[in-house]
Each structure stands twice: as C-alpha cells, then as structure tokens.
C-alpha atoms as a PDB file:
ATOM      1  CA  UNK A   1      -6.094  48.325  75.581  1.00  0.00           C
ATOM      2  CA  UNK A   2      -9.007  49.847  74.048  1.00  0.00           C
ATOM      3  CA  UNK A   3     -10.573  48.135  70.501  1.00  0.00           C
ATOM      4  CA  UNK A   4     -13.157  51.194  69.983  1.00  0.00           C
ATOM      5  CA  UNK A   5     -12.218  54.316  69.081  1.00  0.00           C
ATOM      6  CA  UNK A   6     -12.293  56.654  72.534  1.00  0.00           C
ATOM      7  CA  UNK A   7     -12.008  60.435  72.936  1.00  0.00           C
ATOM      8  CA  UNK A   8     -10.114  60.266  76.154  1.00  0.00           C
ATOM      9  CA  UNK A   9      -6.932  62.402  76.617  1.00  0.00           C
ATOM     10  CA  UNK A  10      -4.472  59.795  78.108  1.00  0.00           C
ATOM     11  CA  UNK A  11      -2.706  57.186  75.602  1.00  0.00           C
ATOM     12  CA  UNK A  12       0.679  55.568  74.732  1.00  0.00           C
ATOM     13  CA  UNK A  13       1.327  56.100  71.402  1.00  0.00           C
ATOM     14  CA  UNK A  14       4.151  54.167  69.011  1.00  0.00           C
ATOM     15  CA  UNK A  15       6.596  54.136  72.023  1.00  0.00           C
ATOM     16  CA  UNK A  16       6.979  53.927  75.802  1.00  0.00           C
ATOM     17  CA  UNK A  17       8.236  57.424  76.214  1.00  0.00           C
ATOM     18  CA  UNK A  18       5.934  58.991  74.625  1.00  0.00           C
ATOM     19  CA  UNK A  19       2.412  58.457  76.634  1.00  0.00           C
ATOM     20  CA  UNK A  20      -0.237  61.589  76.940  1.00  0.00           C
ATOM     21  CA  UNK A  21      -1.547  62.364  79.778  1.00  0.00           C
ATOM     22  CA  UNK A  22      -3.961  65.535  79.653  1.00  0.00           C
ATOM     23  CA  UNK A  23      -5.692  67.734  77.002  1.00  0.00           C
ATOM     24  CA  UNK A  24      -2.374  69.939  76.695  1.00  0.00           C
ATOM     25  CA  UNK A  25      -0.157  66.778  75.435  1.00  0.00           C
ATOM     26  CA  UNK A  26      -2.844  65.442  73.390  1.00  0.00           C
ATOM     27  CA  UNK A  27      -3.044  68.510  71.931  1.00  0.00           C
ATOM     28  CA  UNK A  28       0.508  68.610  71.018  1.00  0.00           C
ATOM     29  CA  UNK A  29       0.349  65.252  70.440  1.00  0.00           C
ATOM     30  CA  UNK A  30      -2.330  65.591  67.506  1.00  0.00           C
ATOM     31  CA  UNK A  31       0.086  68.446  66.047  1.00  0.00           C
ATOM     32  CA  UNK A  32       3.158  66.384  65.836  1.00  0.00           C
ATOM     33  CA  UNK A  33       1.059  63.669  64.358  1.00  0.00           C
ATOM     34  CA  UNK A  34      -0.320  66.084  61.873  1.00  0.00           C
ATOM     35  CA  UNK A  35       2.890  67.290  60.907  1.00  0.00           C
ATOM     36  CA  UNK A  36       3.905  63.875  60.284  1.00  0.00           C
ATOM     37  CA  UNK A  37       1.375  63.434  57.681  1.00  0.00           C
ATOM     38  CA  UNK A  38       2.025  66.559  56.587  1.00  0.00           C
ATOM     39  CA  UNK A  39       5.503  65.392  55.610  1.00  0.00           C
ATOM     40  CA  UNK A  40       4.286  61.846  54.651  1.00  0.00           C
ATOM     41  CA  UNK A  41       2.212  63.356  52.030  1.00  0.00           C
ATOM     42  CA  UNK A  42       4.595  65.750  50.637  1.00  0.00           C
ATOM     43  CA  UNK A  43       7.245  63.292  50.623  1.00  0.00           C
ATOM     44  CA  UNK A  44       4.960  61.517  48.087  1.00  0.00           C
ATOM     45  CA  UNK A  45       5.059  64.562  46.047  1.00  0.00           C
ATOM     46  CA  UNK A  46       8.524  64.357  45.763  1.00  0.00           C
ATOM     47  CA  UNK A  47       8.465  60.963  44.621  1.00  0.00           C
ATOM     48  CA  UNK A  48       6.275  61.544  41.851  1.00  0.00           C
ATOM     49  CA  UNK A  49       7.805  64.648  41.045  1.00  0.00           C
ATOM     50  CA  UNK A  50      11.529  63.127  40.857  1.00  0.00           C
ATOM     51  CA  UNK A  51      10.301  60.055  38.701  1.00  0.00           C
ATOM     52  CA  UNK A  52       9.068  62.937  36.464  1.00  0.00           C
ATOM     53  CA  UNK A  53      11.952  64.845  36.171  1.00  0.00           C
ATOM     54  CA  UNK A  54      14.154  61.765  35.691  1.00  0.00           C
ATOM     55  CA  UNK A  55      11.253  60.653  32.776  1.00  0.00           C
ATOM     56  CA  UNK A  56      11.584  63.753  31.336  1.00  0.00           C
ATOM     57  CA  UNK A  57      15.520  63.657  31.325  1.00  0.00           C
ATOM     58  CA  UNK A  58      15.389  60.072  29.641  1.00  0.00           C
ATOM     59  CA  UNK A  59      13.150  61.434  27.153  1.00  0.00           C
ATOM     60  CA  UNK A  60      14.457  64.023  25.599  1.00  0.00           C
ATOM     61  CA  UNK A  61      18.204  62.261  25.992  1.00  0.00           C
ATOM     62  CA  UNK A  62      16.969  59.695  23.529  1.00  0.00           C
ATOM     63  CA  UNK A  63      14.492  61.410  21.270  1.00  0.00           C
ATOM     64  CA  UNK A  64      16.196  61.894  17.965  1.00  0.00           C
ATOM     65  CA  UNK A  65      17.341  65.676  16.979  1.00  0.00           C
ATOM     66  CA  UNK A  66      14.497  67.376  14.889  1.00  0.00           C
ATOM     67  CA  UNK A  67      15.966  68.830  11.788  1.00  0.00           C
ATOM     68  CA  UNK A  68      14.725  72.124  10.594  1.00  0.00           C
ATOM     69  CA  UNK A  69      12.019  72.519   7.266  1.00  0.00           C
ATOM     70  CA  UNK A  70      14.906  74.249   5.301  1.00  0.00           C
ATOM     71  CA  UNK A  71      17.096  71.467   5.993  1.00  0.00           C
ATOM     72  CA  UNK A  72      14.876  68.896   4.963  1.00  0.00           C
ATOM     73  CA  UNK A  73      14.351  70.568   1.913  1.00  0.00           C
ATOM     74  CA  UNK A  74      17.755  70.805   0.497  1.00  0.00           C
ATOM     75  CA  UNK A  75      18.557  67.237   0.974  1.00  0.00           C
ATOM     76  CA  UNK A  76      16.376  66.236  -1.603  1.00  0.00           C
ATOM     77  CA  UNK A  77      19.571  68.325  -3.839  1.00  0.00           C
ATOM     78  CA  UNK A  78      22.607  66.731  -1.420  1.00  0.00           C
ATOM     79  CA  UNK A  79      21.322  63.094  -2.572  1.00  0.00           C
ATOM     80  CA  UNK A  80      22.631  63.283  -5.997  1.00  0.00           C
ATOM     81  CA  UNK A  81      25.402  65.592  -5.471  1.00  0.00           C
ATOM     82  CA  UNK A  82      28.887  63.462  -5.000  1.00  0.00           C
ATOM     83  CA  UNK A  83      30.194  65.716  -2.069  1.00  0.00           C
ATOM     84  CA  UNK A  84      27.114  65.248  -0.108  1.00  0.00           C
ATOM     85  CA  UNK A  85      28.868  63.719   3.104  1.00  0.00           C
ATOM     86  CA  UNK A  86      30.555  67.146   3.279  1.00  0.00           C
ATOM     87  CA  UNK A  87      27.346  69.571   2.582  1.00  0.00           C
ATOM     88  CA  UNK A  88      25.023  67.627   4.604  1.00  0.00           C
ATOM     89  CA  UNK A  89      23.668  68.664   7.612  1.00  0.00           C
ATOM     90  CA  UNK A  90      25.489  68.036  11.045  1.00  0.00           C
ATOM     91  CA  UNK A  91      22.930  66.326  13.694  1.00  0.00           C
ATOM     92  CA  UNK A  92      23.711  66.786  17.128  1.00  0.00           C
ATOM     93  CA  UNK A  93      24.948  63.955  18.961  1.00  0.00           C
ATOM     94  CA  UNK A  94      22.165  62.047  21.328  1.00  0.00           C
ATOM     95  CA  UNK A  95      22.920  63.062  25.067  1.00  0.00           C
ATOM     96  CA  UNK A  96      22.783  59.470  26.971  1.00  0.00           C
ATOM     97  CA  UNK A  97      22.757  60.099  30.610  1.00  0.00           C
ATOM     98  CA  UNK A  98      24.809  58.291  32.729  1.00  0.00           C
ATOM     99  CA  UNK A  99      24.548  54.847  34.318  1.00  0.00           C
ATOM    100  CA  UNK A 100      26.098  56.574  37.278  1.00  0.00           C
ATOM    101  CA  UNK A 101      23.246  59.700  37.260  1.00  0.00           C
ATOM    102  CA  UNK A 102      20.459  56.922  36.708  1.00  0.00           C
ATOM    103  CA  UNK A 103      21.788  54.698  40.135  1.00  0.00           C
ATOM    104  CA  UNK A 104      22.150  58.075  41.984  1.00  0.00           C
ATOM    105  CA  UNK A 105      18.360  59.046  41.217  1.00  0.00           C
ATOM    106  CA  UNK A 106      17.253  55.274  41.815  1.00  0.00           C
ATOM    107  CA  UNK A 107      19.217  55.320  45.128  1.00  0.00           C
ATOM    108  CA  UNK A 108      17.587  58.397  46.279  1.00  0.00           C
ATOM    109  CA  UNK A 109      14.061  57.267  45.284  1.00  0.00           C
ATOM    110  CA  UNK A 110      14.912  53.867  46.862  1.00  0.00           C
ATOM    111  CA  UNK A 111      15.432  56.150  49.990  1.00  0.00           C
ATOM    112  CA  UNK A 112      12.522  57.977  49.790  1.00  0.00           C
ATOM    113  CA  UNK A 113      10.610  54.975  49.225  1.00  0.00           C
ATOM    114  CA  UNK A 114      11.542  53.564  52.757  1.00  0.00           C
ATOM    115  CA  UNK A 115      11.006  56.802  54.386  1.00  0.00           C
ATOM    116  CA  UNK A 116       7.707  56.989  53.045  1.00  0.00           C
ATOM    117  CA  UNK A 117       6.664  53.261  54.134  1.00  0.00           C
ATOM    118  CA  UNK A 118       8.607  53.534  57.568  1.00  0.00           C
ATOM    119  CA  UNK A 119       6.465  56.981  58.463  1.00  0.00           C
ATOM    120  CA  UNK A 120       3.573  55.555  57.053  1.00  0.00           C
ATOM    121  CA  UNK A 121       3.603  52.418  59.496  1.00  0.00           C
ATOM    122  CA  UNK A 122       4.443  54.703  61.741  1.00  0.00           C
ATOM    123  CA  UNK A 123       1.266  56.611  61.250  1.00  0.00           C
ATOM    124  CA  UNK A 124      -0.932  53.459  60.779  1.00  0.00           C
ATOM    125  CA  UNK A 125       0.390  52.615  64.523  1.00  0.00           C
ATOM    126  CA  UNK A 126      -0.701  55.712  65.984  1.00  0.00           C
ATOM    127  CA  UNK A 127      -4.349  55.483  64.421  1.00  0.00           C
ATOM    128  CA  UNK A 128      -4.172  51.789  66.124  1.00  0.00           C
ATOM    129  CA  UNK A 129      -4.597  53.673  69.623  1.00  0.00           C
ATOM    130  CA  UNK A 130      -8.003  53.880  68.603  1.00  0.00           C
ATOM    131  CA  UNK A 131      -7.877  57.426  69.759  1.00  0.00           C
ATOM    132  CA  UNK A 132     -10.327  60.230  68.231  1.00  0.00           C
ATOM    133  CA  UNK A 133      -8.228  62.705  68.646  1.00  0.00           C
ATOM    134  CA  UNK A 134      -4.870  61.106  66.618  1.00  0.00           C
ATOM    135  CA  UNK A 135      -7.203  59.526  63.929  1.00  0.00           C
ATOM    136  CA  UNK A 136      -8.579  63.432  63.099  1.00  0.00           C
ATOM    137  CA  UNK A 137      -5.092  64.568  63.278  1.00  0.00           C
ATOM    138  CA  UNK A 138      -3.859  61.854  60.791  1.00  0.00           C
ATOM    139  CA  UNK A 139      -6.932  62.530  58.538  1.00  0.00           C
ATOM    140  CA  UNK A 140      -6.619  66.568  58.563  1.00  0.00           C
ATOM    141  CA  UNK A 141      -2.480  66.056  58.350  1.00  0.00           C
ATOM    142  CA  UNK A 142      -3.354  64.245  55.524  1.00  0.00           C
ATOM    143  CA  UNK A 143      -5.740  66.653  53.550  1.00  0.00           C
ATOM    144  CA  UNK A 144      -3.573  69.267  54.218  1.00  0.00           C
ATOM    145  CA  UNK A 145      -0.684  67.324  52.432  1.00  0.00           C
ATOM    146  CA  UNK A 146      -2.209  66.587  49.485  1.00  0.00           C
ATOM    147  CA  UNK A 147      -4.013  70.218  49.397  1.00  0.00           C
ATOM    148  CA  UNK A 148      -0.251  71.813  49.542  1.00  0.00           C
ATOM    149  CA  UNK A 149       1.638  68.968  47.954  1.00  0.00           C
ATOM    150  CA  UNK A 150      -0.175  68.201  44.418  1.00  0.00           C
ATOM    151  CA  UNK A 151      -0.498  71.612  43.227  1.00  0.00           C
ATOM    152  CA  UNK A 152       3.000  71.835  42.970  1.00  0.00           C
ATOM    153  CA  UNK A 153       3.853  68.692  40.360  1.00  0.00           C
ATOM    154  CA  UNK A 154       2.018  71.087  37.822  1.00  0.00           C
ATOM    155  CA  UNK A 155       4.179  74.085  38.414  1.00  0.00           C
ATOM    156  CA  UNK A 156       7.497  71.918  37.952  1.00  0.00           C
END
C-alpha cells in the first residue's frame, strides 16, 4: 500500500468489492465519491437549517404576546376602574411546544448527526488511498456542496 499520493488508475477503495481497475472505473469512481460529498455537505445544511427552524419555533413559543399602542394606553384608565378584570385586555395564551415535538426533532438531528459522521469517515477512508484522483473528487464534491448547500439557509 502506497503512503504518497499516486495518480494511477487501479485502487481498492473502503471495501473489497469495490477495487478500480482502469481510467473508466476511476472515473466513475471519482463521481460516486463526489456525489458523496455532495450529499455530505448538504446534509450539513440540513442540520443547521433544522436547528434553525426548531430555534425559531422555541422562540417565538415563549416570547411574551406584544400588546398593541392603543391597548397600552387605555390601561392607564382600567387601573382605577373596579371592573377592570372584565375590560382588560385578553392576552393570548403562550404556545409551549411539545416535549413529544422537541424528542422527535432531537431524534431526527441525532440521526442526521450519525449519517453525517458515518459518510464522513467514510470519505476520510477513501482520501486514505492516497489516490489523486479520489482526493480531487472529495475536494470538488465538497465545493460544490457548500456552493449549492449554504445559499439556501438564507432563503428559509
């Protein structure tokens, strides 16, 4: 086994089954391998994004309700009036979300999470065949993940 990068076409990579022989399967190799960061990075998107959304849920579930200026004006005249639990203002209640909803978007992040490391091992392994032609793959797989995936947490 090699411990310099080479630019041959032959090479085992992550399992036994699945050794290159020739430009065509390196080739197709370096696309499934770009694909894979492809995915790797976008399922880091969706991580991000999803701890976002589920911020953004908690936060306005807790933040108290705003009341509105003409409100706030007239209870300046409820304080000294004797029926002023019945004139005042009704606040809506505070939506808490559920402990149930908050477990079901851990879980899935907690899945997501060990997606992400597994295929990112996985990825680290195939760079460890010290060949050229799946290091470029990882590196452009990557770029183009991040080029399609980050752009989108600011249109959601």
């Amino acid at each position: 086994m090699h411990m310099t990068f080479e630019a041959g076409s032959s090479v085992t990579l992550l399992f036994d089954f699945w050794e290159v022989h020739g430009p065509t399967g390196m080739a197709l190799s370096v696309f499934v391998v770009l694909l894979l960061t492809v995915f790797y990075e976008l399922l880091k998107v969706s991580r991000v994004w999803l701890g976002k959304r589920s911020e953004q849920a908690d936060q306005s579930a807790f933040s108290p309700p705003v009341l509105s200026s003409e409100c706030q004006g007239s209870s300046a005249a409820l304080a000294s009036s004797l029926s002023e639990s019945s004139l005042a203002p009704m606040e809506q209640t505070v939506h808490i979300p559920s402990t149930t909803n908050r477990w079901c978007v851990h879980g899935v992040q907690t899945a997501l999470h060990i997606l992400q490391v597994v295929l990112g091992y996985m990825l680290m392994l195939c760079v460890m065949s010290y060949n050229t032609w799946i290091f470029l793959g990882v590196i452009v797989g990557s770029v183009i993940g991040y080029f399609i995936g980050f752009p989108l947490l600011d249109q959601f």
